[in-house]
Structures are given as structure tokens and as C-alpha cells.
C-alpha atoms as a PDB file:
ATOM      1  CA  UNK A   1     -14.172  15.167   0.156  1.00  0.00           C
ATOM      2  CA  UNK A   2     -14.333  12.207  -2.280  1.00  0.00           C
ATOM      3  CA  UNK A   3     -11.088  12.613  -3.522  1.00  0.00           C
ATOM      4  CA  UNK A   4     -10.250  11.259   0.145  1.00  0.00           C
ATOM      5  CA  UNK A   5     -13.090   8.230  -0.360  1.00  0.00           C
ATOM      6  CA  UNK A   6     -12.107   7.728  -3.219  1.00  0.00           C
ATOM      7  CA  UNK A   7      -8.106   6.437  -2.470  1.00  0.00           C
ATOM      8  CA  UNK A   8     -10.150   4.431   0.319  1.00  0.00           C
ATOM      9  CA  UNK A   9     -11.882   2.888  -2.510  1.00  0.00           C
ATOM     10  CA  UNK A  10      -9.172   2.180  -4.742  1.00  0.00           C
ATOM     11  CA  UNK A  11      -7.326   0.136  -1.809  1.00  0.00           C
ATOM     12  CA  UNK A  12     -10.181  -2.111  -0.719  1.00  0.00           C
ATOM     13  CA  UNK A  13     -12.024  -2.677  -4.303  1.00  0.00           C
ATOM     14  CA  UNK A  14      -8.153  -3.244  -5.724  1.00  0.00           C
ATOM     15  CA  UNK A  15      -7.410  -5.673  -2.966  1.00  0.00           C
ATOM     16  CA  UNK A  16     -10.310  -7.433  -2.784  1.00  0.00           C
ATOM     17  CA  UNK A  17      -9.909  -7.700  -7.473  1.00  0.00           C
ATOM     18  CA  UNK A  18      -6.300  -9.236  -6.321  1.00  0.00           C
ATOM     19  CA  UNK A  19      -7.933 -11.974  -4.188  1.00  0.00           C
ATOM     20  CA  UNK A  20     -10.714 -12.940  -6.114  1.00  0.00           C
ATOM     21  CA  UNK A  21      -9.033 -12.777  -9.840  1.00  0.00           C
ATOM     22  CA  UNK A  22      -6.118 -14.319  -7.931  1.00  0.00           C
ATOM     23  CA  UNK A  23      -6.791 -17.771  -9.751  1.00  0.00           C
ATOM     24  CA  UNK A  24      -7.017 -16.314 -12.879  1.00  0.00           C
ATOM     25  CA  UNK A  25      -3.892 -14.288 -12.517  1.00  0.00           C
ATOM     26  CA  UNK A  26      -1.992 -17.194 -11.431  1.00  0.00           C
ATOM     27  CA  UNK A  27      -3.206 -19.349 -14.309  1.00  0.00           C
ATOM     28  CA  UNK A  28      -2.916 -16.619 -17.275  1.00  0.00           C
ATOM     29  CA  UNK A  29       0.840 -16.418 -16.115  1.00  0.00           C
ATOM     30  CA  UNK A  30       1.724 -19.729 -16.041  1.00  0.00           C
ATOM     31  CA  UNK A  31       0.258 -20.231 -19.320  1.00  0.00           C
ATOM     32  CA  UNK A  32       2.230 -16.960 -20.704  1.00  0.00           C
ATOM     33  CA  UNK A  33       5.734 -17.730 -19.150  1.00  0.00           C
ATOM     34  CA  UNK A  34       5.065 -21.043 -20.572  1.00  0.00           C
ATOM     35  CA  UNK A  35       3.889 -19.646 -24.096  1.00  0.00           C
ATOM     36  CA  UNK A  36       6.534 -16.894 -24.234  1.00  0.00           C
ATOM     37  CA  UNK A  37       9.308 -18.934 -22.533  1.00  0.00           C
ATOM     38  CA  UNK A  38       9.696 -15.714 -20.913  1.00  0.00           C
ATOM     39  CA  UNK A  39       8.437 -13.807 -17.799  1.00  0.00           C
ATOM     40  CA  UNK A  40       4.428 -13.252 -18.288  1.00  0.00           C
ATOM     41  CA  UNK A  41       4.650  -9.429 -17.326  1.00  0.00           C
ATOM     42  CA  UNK A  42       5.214  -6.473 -19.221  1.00  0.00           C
ATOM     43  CA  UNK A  43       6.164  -3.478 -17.312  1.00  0.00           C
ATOM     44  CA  UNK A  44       6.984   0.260 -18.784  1.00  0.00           C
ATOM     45  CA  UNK A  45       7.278   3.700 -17.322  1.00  0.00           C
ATOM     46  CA  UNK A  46       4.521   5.765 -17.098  1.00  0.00           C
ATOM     47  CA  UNK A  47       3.853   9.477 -15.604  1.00  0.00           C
ATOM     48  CA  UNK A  48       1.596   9.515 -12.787  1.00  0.00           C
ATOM     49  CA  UNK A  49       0.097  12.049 -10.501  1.00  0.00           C
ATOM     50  CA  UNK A  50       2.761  14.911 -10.517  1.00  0.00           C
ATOM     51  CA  UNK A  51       4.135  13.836 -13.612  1.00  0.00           C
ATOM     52  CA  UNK A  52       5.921  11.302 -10.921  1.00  0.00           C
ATOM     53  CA  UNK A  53       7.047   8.213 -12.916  1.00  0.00           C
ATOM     54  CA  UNK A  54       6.271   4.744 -12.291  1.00  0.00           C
ATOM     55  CA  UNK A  55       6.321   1.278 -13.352  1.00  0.00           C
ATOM     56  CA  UNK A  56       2.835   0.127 -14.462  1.00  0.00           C
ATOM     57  CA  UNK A  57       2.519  -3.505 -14.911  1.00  0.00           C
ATOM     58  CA  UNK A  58       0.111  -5.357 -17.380  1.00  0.00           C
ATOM     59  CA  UNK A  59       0.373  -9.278 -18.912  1.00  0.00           C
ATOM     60  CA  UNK A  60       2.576  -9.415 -21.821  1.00  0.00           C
ATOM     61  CA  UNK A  61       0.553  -9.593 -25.187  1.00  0.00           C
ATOM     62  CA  UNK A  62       3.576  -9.408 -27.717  1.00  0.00           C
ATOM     63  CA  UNK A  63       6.515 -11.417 -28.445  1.00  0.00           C
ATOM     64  CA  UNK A  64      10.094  -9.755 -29.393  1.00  0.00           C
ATOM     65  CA  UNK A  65      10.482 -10.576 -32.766  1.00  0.00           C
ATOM     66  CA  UNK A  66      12.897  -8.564 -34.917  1.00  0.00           C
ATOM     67  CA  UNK A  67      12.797  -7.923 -38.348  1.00  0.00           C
ATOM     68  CA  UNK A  68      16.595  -9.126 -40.094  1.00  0.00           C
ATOM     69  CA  UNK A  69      18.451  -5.375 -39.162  1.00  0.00           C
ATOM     70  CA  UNK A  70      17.907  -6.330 -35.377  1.00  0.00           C
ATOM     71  CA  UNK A  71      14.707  -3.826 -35.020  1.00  0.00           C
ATOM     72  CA  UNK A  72      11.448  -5.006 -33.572  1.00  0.00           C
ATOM     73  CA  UNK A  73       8.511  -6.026 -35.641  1.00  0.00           C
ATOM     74  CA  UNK A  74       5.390  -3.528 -35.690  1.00  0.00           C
ATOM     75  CA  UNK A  75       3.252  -3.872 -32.652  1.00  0.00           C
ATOM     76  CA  UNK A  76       0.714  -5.981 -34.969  1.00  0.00           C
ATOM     77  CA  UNK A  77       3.285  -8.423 -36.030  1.00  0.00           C
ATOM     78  CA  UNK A  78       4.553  -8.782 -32.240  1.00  0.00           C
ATOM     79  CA  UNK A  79       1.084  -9.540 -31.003  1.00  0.00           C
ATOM     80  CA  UNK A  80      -0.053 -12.901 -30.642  1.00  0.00           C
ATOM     81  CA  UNK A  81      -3.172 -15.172 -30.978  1.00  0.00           C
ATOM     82  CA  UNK A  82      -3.309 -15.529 -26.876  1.00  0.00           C
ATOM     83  CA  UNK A  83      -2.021 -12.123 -26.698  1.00  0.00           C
ATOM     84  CA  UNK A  84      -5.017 -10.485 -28.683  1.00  0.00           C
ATOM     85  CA  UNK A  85      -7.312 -12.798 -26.833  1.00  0.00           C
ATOM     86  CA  UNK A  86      -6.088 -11.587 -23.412  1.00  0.00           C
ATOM     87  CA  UNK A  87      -6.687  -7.559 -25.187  1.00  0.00           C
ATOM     88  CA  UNK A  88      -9.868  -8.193 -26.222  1.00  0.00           C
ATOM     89  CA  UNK A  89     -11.087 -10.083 -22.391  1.00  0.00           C
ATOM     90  CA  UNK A  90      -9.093  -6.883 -20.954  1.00  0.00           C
ATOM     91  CA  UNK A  91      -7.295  -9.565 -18.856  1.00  0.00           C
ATOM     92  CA  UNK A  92      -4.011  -7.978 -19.599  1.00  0.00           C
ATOM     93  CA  UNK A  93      -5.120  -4.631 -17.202  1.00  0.00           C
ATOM     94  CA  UNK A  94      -5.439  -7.153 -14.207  1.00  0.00           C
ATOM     95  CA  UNK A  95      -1.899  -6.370 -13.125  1.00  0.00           C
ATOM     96  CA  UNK A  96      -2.463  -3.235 -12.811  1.00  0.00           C
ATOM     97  CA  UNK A  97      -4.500  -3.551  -9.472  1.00  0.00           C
ATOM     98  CA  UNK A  98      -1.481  -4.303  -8.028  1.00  0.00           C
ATOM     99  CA  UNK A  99      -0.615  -0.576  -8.767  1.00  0.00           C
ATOM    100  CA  UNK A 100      -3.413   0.806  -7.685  1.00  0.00           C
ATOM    101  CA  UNK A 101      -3.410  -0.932  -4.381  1.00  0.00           C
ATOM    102  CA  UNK A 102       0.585   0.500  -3.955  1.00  0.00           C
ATOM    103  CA  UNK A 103      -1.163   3.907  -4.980  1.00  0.00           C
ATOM    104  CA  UNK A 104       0.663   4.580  -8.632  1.00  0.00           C
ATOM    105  CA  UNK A 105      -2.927   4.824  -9.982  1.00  0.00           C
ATOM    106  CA  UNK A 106      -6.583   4.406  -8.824  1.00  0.00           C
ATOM    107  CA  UNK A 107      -9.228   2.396 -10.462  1.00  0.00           C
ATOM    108  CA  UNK A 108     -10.673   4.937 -12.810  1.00  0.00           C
ATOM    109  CA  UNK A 109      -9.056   8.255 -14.167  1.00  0.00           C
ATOM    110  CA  UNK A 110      -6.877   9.284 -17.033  1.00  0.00           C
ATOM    111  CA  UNK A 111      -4.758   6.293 -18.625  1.00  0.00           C
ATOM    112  CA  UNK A 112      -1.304   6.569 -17.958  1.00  0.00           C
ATOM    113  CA  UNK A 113       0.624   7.447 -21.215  1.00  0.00           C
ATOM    114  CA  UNK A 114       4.434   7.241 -22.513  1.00  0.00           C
ATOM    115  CA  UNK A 115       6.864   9.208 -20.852  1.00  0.00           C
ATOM    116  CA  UNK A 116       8.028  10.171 -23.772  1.00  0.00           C
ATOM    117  CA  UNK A 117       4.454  12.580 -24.394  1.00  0.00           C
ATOM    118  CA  UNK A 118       5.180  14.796 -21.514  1.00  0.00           C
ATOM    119  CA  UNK A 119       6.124  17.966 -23.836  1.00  0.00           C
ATOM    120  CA  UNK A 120       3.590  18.012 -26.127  1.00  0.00           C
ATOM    121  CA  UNK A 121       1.025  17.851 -23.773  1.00  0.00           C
ATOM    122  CA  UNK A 122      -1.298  21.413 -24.269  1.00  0.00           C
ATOM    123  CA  UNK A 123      -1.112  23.507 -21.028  1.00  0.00           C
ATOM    124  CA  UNK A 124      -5.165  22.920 -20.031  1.00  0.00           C
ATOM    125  CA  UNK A 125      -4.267  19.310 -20.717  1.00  0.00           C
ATOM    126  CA  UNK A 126      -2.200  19.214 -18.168  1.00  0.00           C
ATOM    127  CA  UNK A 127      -4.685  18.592 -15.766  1.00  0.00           C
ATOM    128  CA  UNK A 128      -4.768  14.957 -16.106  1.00  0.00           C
ATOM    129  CA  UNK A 129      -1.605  15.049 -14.118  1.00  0.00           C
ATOM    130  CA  UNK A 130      -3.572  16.422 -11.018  1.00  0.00           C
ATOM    131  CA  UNK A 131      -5.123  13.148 -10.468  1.00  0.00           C
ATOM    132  CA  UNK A 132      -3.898   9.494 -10.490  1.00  0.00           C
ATOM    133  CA  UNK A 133      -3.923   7.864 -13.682  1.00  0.00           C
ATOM    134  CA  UNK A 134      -6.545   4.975 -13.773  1.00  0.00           C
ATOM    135  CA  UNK A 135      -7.235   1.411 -15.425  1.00  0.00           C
ATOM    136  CA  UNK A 136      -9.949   2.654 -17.337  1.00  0.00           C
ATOM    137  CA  UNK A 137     -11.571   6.149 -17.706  1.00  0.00           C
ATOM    138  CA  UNK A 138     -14.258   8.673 -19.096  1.00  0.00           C
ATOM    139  CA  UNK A 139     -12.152   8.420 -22.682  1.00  0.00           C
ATOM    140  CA  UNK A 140     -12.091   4.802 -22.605  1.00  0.00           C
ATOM    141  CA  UNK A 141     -15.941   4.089 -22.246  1.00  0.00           C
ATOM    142  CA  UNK A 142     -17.228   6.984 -24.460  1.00  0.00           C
ATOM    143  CA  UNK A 143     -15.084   6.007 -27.546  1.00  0.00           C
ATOM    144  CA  UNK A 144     -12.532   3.100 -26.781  1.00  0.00           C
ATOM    145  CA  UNK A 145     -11.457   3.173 -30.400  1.00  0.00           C
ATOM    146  CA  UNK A 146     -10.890   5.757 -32.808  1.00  0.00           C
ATOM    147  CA  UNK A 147     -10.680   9.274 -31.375  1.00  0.00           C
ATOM    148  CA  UNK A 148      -7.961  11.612 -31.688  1.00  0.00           C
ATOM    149  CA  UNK A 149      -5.450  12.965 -28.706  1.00  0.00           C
ATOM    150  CA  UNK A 150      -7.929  16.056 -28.923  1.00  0.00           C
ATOM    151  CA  UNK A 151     -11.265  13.998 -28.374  1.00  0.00           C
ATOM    152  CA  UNK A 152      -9.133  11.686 -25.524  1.00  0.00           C
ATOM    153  CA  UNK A 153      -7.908  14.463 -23.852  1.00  0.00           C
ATOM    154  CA  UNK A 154     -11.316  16.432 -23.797  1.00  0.00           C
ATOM    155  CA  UNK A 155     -12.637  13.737 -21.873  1.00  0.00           C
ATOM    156  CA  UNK A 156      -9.622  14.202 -19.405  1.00  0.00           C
ATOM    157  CA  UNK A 157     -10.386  17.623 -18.662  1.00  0.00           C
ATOM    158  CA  UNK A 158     -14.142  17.100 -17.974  1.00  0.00           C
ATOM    159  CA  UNK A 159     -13.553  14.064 -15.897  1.00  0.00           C
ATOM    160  CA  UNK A 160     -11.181  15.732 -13.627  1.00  0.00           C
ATOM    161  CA  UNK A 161     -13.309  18.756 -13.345  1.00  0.00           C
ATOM    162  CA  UNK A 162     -16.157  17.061 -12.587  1.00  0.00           C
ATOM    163  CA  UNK A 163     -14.301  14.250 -10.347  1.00  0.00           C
ATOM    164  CA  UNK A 164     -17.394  12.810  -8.313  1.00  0.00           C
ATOM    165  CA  UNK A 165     -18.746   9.121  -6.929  1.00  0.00           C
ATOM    166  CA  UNK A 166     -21.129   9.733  -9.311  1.00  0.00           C
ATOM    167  CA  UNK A 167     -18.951   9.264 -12.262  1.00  0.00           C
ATOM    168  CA  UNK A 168     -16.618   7.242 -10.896  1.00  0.00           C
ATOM    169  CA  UNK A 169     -19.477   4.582 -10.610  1.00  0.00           C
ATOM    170  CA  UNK A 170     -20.620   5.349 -14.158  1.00  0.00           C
ATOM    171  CA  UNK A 171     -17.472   4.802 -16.057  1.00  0.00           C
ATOM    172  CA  UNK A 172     -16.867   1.508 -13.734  1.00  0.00           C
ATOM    173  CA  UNK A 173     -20.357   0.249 -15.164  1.00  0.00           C
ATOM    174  CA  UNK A 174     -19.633   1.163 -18.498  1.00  0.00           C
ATOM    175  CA  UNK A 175     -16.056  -0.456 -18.444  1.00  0.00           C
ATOM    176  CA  UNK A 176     -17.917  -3.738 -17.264  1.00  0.00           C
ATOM    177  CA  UNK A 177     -19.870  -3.803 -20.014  1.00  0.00           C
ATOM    178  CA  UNK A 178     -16.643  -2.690 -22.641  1.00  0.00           C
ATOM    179  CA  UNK A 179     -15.240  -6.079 -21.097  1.00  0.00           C
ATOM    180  CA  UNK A 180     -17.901  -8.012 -22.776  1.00  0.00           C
ATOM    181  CA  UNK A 181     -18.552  -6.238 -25.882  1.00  0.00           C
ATOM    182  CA  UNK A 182     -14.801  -7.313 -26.694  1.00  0.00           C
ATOM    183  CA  UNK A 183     -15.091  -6.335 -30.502  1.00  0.00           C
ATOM    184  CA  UNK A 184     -15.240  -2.912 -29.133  1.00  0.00           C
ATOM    185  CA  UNK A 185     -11.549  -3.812 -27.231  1.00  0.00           C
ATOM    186  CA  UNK A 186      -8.853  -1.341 -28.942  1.00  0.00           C
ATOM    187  CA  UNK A 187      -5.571  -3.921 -29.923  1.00  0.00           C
ATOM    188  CA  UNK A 188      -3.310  -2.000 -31.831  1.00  0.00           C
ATOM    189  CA  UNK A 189      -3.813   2.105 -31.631  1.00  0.00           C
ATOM    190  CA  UNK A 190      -1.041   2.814 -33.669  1.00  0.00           C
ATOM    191  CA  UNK A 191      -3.171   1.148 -36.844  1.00  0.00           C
ATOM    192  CA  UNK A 192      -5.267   4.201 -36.637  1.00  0.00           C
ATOM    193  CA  UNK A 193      -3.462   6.970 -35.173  1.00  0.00           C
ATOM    194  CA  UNK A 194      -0.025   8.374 -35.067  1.00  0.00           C
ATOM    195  CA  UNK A 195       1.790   8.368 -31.286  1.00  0.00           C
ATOM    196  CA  UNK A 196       1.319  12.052 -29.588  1.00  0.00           C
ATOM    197  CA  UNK A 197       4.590  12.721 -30.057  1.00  0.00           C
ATOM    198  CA  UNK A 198       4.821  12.630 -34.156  1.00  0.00           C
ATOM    199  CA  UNK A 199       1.073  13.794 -34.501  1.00  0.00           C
ATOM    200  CA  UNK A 200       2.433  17.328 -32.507  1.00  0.00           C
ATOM    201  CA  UNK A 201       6.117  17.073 -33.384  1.00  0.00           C
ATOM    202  CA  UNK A 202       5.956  20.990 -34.767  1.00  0.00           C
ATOM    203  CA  UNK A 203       5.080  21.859 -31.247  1.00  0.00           C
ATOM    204  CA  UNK A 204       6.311  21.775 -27.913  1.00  0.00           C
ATOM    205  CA  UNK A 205       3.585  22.374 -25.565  1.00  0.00           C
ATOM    206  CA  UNK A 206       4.744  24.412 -21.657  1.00  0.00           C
ATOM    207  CA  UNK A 207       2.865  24.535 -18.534  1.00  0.00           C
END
């Protein structure tokens, strides 16, 4: 039953965000198309419910510098003194309402990962994909920064399994208070942990 409520949620609490933060949006992305000379939003492909891909959308927090062979600069040299303010405040996730009003995600639930993860996912892990992905979720305010894919995905399995109001309303209190403990804001992951696809490259994962 609250899997229903719970879409009903994500529309009115994600359009009633857009309105409110509306200002806010509107003045961040002025001042980042003016600061990166360059549009203010970052967008990338992401597997949703289904494994369906979709475009998530988030404020741009890096720049496109290259190094002098034409590649781009590590994700820590790329990210800027607005952009790591804008991580830390979590103001760069705002966008993202506008996704979960259009129903690519909801509010809370598994984050949305790289495409290019999708085969070395374990088979029990799988069950993220069952749900839609969220903004924040039960990994996010139990350990923002350093666990491992094992620990992250743990949390996906129990929070889909145990999918209730309940939690939902937990992990949204607990991501309000992540917000302002922003020293506790993850800004680079790759610093202390390899991407999912090198940490399992020895093993291709099937449903």
C-alpha cells in the first residue's frame, strides 16, 4: 500500500521543494552560468527503476579542465571553491526534484549510480533496481563517507525490504540534519574508494 502513497508523496513534497527553493535555484544558476561561463547544470545517465535509464540532473560543481594530452583533470582538481561549497550545503541535489516530480526517482531510496556498474552488480543486489532511485537514502545517512560498495549496498537491500513510511520519514530527518553537519558532506568518493567497476573488475556479476 505505501509504495502507492509513497509516489503521491514524492509529487507533492517535490513540487512544493521546486516552489519554495525556487529563489534559490534561480540564484545558484545565475551565479554558476556566470562563474562557469557555461550552462549551471550537470546532467549524466543513470539506471533507474528497471534498470530504465535516465537523465538525472544536479548543479555543476566542476570545471573541464584538461591536463596538456587533452584528458580531464581528476575530479579534485575539476572541483571548485563554489563548487565544494554547493557539495557540502547539498545544494547541488536540488535539481534533482525536478526528477522526482517527472517520476525518474522519488525522494528517498537507493542513489542512482553509473551506467557503466550495471554488470558487476551481485545478483541479491539487484534489488535496488525494484524501486526508484532516490536523492538521499538509508546508505547515505548511516555512513555518508567511507563505506565500501558491500556496506552501501547492504543498506540497499534492507531498505527495500523493509520499504515503509516509517523509514522513509527517518532517513528524510536524518538527511536534514546531514545538510547541516556539512563536514560530514562526501566531495570527492573516488579519494577513498575505487569506482565499482575496477574494485570488481575480476567479476561479472548475472541476475
Amino acid at each position: 500500500m505505501y509504495i502507492y502513497l509513497k509516489r503521491l508523496f514524492d509529487i507533492v513534497l517535490s513540487l512544493f521543494g521546486l516552489l519554495v527553493l525556487s529563489p534559490i535555484l534561480l540564484v545558484v544558476a545565475l551565479v554558476l552560468a556566470l562563474d562557469f561561463k557555461d550552462t549551471p547544470f550537470f546532467t549524466q545517465s543513470r539506471p533507474g527503476k528497471k534498470e530504465k535509464i535516465f537523465k538525472v540532473f544536479k548543479f555543476k560543481t566542476m570545471n573541464n579542465k584538461k591536463d596538456e594530452n587533452g584528458a580531464l583533470l581528476s575530479d579534485t582538481e575539476r572541483l571548485t571553491s563554489l563548487g565544494i561549497f554547493i557539495r557540502k550545503t547539498s545544494i547541488d541535489e536540488l535539481p534533482q526534484l525536478f526528477n522526482v516530480l517527472i517520476g525518474d526517482m522519488s525522494l528517498i531510496g537507493p542513489r542512482p549510480l553509473l551506467v557503466k556498474y550495471l554488470p558487476y552488480y551481485k545478483p541479491e543486489e539487484r534489488i535496488r533496481f525494484s524501486v526508484r532511485p532516490g536523492i538521499t537514502g538509508l546508505a547515505q545517512v548511516t555512513g555518508r563517507n567511507y563505506m565500501s560498495w558491500d556496506e552501501k549496498f547492504k543498506k540497499d537491500i534492507y531498505y527495500v525490504k523493509n520499504l515503509s513510511f516509517k523509514q522513509d520519514a527517518q532517513i528524510f530527518y536524518k538527511t536534514l540534519i546531514k545538510i547541516f553537519k556539512t563536514s560530514d558532506v562526501e566531495l570527492d568518493q573516488s579519494s577513498y574508494m575505487a569506482d565499482l567497476d575496477i574494485e570488481r573488475k575480476d567479476y561479472t556479476f548475472t541476475s
